[in-house]
C-alpha atoms as a PDB file:
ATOM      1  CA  UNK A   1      42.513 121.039 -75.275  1.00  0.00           C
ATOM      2  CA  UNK A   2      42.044 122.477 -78.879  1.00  0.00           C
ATOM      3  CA  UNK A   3      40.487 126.062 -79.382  1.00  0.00           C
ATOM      4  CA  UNK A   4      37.663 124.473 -81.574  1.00  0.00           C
ATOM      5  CA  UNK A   5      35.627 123.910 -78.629  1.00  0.00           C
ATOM      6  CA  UNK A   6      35.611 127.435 -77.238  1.00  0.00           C
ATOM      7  CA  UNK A   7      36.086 129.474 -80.708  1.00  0.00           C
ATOM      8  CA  UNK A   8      34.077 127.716 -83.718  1.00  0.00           C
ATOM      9  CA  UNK A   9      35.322 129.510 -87.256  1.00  0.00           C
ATOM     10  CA  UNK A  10      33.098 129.313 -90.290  1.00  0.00           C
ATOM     11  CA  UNK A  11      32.632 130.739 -93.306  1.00  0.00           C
ATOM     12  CA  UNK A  12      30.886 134.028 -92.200  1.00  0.00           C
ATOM     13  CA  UNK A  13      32.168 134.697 -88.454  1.00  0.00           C
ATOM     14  CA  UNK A  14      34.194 133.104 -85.727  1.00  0.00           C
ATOM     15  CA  UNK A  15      32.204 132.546 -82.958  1.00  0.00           C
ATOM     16  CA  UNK A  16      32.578 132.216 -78.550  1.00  0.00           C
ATOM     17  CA  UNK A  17      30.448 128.965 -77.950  1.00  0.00           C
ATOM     18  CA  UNK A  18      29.399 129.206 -74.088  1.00  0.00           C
ATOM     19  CA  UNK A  19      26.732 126.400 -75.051  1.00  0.00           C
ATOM     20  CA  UNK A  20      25.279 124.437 -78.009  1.00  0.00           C
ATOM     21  CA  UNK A  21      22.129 125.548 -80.239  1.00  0.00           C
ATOM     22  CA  UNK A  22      19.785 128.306 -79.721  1.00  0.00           C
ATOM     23  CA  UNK A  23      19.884 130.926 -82.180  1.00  0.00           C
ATOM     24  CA  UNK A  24      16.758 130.139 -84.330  1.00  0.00           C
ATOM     25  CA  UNK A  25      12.361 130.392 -83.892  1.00  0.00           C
ATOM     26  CA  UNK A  26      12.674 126.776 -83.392  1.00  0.00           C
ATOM     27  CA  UNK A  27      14.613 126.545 -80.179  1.00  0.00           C
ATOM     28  CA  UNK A  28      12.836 129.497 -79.171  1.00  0.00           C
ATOM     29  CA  UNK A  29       9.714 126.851 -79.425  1.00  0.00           C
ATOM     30  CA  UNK A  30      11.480 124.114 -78.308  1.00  0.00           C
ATOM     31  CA  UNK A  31      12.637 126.259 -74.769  1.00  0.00           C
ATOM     32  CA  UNK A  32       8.882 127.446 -74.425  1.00  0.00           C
ATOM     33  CA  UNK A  33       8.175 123.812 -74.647  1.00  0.00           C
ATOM     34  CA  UNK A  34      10.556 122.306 -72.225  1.00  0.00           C
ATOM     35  CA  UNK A  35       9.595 125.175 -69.853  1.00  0.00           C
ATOM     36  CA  UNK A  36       6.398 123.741 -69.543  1.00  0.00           C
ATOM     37  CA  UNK A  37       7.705 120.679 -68.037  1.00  0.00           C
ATOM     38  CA  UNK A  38      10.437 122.363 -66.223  1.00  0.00           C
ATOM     39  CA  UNK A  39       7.770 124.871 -64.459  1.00  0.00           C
ATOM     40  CA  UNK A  40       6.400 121.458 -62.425  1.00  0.00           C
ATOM     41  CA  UNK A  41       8.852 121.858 -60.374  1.00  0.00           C
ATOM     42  CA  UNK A  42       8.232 125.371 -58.912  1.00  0.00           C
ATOM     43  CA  UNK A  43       5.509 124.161 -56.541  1.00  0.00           C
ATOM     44  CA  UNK A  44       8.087 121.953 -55.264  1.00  0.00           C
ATOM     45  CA  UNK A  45      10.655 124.518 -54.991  1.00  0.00           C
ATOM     46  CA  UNK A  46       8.201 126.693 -53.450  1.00  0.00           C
ATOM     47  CA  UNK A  47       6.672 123.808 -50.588  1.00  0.00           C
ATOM     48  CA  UNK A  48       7.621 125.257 -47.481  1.00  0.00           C
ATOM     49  CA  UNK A  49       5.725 128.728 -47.822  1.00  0.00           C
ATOM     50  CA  UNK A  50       2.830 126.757 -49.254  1.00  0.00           C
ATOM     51  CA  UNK A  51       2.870 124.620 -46.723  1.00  0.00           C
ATOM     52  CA  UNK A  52       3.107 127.393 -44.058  1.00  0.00           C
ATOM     53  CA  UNK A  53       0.228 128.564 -45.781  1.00  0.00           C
ATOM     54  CA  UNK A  54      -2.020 125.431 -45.272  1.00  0.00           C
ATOM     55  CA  UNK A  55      -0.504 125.138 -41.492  1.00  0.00           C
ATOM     56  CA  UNK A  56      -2.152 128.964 -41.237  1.00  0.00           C
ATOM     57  CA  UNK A  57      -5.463 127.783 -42.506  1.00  0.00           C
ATOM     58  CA  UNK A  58      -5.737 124.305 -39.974  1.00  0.00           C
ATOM     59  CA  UNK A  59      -4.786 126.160 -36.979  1.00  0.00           C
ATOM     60  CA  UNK A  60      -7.784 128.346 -37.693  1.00  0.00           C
ATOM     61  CA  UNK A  61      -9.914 125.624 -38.072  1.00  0.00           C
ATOM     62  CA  UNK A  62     -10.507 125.785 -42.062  1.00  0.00           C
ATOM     63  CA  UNK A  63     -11.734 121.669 -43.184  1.00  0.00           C
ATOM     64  CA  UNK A  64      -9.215 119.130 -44.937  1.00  0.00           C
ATOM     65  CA  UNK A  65     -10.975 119.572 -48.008  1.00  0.00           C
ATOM     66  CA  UNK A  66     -10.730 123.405 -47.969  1.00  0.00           C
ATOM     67  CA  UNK A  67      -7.265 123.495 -47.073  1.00  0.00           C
ATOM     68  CA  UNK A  68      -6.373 120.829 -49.844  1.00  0.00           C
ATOM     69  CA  UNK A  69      -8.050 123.272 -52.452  1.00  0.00           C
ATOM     70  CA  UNK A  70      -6.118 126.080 -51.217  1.00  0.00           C
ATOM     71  CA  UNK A  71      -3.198 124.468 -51.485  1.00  0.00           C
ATOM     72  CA  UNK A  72      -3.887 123.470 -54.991  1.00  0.00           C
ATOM     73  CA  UNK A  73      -4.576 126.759 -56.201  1.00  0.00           C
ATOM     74  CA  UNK A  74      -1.383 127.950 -54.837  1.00  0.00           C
ATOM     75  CA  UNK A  75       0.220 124.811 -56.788  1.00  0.00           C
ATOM     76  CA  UNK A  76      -1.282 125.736 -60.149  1.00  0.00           C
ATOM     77  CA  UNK A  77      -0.722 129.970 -59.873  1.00  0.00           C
ATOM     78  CA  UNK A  78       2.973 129.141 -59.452  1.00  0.00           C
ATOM     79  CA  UNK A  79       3.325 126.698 -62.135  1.00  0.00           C
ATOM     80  CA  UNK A  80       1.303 129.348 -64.256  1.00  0.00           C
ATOM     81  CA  UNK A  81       3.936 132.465 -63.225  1.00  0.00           C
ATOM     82  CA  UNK A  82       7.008 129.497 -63.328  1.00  0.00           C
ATOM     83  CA  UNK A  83       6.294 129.026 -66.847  1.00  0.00           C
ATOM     84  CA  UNK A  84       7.011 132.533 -68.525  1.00  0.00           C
ATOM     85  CA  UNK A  85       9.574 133.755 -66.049  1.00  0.00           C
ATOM     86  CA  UNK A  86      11.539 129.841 -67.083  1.00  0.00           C
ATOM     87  CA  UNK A  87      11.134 130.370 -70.605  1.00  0.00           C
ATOM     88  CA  UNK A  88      12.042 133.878 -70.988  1.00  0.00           C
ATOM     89  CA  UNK A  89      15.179 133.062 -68.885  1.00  0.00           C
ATOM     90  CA  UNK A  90      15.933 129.940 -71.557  1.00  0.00           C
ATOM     91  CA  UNK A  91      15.392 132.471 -74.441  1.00  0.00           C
ATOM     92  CA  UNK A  92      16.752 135.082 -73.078  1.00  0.00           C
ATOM     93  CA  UNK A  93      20.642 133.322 -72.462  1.00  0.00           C
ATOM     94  CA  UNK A  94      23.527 133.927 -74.119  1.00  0.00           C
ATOM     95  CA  UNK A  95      24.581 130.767 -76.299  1.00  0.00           C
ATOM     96  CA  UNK A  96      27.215 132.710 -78.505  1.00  0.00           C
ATOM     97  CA  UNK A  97      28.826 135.948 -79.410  1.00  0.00           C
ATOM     98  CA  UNK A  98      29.123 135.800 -82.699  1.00  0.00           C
ATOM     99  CA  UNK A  99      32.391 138.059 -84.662  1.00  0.00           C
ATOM    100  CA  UNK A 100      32.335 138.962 -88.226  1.00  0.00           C
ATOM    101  CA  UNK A 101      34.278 138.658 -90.352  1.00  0.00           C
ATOM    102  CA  UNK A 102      36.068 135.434 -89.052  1.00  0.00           C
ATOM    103  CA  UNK A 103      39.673 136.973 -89.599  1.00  0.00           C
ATOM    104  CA  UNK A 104      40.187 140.275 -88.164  1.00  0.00           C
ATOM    105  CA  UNK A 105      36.574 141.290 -87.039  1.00  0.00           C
ATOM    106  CA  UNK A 106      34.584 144.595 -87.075  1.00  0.00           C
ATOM    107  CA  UNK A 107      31.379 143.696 -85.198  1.00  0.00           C
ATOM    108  CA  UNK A 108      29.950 141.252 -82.804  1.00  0.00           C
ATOM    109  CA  UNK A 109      26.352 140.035 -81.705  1.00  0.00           C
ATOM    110  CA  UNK A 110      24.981 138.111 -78.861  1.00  0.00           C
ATOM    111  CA  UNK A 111      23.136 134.944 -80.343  1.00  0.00           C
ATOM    112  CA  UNK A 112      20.905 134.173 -77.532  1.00  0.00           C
ATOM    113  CA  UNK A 113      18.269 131.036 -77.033  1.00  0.00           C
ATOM    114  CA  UNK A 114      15.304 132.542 -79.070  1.00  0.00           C
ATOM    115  CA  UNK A 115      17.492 134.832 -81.470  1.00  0.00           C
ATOM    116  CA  UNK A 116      20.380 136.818 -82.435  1.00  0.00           C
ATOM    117  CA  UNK A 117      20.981 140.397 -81.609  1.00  0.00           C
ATOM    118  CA  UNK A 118      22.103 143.276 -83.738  1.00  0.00           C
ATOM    119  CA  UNK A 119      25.205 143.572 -84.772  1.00  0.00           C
ATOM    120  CA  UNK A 120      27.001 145.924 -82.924  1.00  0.00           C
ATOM    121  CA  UNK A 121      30.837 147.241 -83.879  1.00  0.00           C
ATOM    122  CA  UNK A 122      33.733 146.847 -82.193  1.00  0.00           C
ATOM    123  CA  UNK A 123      34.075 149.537 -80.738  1.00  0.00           C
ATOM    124  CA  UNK A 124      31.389 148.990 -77.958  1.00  0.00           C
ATOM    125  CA  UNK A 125      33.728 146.382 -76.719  1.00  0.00           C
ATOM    126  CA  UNK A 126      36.921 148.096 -75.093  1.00  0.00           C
ATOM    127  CA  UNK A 127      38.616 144.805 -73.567  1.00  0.00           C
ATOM    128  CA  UNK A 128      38.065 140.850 -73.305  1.00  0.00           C
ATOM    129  CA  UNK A 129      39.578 139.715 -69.991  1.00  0.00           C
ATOM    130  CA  UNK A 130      40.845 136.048 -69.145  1.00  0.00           C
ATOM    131  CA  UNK A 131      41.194 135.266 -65.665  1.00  0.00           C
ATOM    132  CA  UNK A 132      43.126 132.077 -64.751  1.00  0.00           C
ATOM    133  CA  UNK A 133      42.935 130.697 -61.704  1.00  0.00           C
ATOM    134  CA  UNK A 134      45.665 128.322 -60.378  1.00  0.00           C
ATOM    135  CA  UNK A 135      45.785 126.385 -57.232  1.00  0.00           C
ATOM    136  CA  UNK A 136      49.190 124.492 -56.623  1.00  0.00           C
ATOM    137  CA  UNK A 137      49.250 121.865 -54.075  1.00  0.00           C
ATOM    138  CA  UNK A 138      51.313 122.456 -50.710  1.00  0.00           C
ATOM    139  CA  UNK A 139      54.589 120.958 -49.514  1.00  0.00           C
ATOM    140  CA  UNK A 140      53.552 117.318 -49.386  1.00  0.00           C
ATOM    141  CA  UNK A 141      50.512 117.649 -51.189  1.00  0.00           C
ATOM    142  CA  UNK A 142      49.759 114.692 -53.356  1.00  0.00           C
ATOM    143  CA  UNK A 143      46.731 115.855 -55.013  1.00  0.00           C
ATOM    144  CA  UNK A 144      47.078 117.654 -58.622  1.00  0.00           C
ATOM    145  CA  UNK A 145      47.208 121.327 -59.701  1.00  0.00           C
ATOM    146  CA  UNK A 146      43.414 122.934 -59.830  1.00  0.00           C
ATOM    147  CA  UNK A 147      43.126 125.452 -62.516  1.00  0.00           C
ATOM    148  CA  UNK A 148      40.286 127.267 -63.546  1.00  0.00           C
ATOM    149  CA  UNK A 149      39.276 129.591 -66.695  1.00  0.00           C
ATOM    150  CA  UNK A 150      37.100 132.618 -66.879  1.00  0.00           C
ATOM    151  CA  UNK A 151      36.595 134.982 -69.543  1.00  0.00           C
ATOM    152  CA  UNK A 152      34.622 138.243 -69.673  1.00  0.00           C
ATOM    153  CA  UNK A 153      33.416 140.663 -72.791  1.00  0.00           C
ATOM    154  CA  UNK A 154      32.395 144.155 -71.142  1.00  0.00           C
ATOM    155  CA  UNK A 155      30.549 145.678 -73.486  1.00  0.00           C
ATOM    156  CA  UNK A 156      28.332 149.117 -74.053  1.00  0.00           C
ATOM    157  CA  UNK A 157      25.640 148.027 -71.677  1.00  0.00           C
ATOM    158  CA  UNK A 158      26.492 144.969 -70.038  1.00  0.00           C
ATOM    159  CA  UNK A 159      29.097 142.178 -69.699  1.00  0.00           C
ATOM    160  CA  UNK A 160      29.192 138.397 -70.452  1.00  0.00           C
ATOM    161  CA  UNK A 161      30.732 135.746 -68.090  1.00  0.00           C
ATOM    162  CA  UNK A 162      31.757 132.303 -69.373  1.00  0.00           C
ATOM    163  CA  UNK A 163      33.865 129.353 -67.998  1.00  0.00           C
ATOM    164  CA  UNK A 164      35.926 128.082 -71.536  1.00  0.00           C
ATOM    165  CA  UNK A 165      35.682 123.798 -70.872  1.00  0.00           C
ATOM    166  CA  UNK A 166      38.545 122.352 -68.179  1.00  0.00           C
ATOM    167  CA  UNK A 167      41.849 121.971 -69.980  1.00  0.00           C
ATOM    168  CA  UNK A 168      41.615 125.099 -72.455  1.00  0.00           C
ATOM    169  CA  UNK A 169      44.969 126.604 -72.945  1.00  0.00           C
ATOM    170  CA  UNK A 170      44.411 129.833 -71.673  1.00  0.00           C
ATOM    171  CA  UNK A 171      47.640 131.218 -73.569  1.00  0.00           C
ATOM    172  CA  UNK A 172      46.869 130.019 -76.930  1.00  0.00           C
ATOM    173  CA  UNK A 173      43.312 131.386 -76.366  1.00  0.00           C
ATOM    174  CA  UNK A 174      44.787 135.186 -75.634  1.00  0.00           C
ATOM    175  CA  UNK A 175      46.680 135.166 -78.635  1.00  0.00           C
ATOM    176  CA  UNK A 176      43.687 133.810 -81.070  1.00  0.00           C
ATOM    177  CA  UNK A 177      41.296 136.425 -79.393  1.00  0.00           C
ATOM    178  CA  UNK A 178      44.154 138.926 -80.009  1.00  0.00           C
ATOM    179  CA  UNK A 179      44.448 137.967 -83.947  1.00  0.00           C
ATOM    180  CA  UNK A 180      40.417 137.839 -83.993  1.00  0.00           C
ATOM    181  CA  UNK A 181      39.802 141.315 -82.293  1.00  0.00           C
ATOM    182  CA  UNK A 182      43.065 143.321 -82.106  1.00  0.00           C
ATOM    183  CA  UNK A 183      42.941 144.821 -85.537  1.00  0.00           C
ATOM    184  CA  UNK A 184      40.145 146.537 -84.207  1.00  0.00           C
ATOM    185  CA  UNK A 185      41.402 147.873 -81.193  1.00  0.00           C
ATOM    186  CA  UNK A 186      40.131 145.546 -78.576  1.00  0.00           C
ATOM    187  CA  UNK A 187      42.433 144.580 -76.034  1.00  0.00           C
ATOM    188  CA  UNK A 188      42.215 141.090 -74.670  1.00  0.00           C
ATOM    189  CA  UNK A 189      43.817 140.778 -70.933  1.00  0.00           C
ATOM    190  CA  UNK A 190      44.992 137.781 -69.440  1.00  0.00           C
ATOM    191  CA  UNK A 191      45.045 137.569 -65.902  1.00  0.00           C
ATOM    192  CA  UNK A 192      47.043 134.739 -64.213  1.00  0.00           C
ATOM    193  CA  UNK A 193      46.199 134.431 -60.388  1.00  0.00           C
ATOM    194  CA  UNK A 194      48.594 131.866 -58.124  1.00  0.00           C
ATOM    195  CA  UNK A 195      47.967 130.700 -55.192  1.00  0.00           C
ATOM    196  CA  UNK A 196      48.458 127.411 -53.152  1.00  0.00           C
ATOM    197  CA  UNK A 197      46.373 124.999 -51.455  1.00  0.00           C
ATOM    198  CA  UNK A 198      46.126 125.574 -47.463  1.00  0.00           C
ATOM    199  CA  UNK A 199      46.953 122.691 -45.478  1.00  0.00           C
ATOM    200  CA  UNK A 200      44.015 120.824 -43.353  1.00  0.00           C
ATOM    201  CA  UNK A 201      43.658 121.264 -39.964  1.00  0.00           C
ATOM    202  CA  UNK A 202      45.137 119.005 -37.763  1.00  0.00           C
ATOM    203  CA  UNK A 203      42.501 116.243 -36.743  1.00  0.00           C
ATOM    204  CA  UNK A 204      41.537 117.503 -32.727  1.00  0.00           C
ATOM    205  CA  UNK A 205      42.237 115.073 -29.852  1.00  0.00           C
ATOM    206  CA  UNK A 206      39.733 113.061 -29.101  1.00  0.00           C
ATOM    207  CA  UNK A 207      38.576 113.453 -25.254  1.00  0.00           C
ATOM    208  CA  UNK A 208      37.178 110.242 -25.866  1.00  0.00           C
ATOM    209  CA  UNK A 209      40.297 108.295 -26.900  1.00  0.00           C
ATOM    210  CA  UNK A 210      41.966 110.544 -24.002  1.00  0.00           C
ATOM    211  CA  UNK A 211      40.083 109.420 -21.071  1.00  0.00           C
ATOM    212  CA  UNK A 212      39.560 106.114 -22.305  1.00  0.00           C
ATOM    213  CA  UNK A 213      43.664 105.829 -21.840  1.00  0.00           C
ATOM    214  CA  UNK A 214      43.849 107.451 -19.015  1.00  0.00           C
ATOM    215  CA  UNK A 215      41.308 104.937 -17.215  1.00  0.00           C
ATOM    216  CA  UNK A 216      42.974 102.391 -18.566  1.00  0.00           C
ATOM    217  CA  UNK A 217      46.506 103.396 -17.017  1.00  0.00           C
ATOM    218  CA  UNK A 218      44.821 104.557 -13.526  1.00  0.00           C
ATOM    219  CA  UNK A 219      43.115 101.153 -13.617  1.00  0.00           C
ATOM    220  CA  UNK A 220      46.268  99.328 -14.235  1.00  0.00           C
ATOM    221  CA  UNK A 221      48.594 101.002 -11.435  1.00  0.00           C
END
């Protein structure tokens, strides 16, 4: 798979896409928005303690109507708290990390739902690891090779986590994050990890299928 879809170069940085847009006041809006739909689902999410609360209130004898109220208001206070807690979590998330210059960087930023960070330098990030994961099928095996991507930024303060899309060539993307950040110091660590598929268990005997036989011989001597 080409590098454009993990690292997107333009004329003022080179950039780690984990996912599309964010960045600007306007998705910021548009994520407060579309948390206010998203947030319906919370009483959902939350039914069974609700409902453990209304079972509560019938056993001791509180009226239909009361107990339907009740449960209402516990409806609408968790939409209300679902609402800021879902969009600060959509603003909040890390869309990008952001390098300038594009050739041979000197600082990085987070771009994040709602806004971009500071710029930091480079030297708050010691290391970029890539893990890659590979399954190979066993002896007989017909079903493909599984491989999986992860790379990580530690940083001063935190890390980022993000899964590069199936198919990225994890080699090729060592060696472009090497040319982007190794003139200024950082390392970038690729981590190949091998291992191979374990075999299903045998299928158990049936007693079923084991009786049924035997019956059938006992029956026919």
């Amino acid at each position: 798979m080409a590098l454009d879809d993990v690292l997107r170069t333009g004329p003022a940085s080179t950039d780690i896409v984990l996912r599309e847009g964010g960045g600007t006041r306007r998705s910021a809006l548009l994520y407060c928005l579309t948390a206010v739909g998203s947030a319906l689902k919370a009483p959902l999410v939350l039914f069974a303690p609700t409902f453990m609360v209304a079972f509560v209130l019938w056993l001791l004898g509180a009226t239909g109507g009361t107990v339907a109220a009740v449960v209402g208001v516990i409806a609408g206070v968790e939409y209300l708290l679902a609402v800021p807690v879902i969009a600060r979590m959509e603003v909040t998330t890390v869309h990008w990390i952001e390098f300038a210059p594009p050739e041979a960087a000197e600082r990085y930023r987070l771009v994040r739902g709602g806004r971009p960070d500071d710029w930091r330098p480079l030297t708050e990030l010691p290391a970029v690891w890539l893990v890659h994961s590979i399954m190979e099928p066993y002896e007989g095996d017909r079903a493909p090779v599984e491989e999986a991507l992860v790379g990580r930024l530690d940083f001063t303060g935190g890390q980022v986590v993000w899964k590069p899309p199936a198919g990225t060539d994890a080699e090729r993307l060592r060696e472009a994050l090497t040319v982007l950040l190794g003139p200024a110091g950082v390392e970038v660590e690729l981590i190949t990890k091998r291992s191979v598929r374990p075999k299903p268990s045998p299928a158990s005997y049936s007693p079923w299928i084991s009786g049924g036989s035997g019956s059938a011989n006992s029956g026919g001597c």
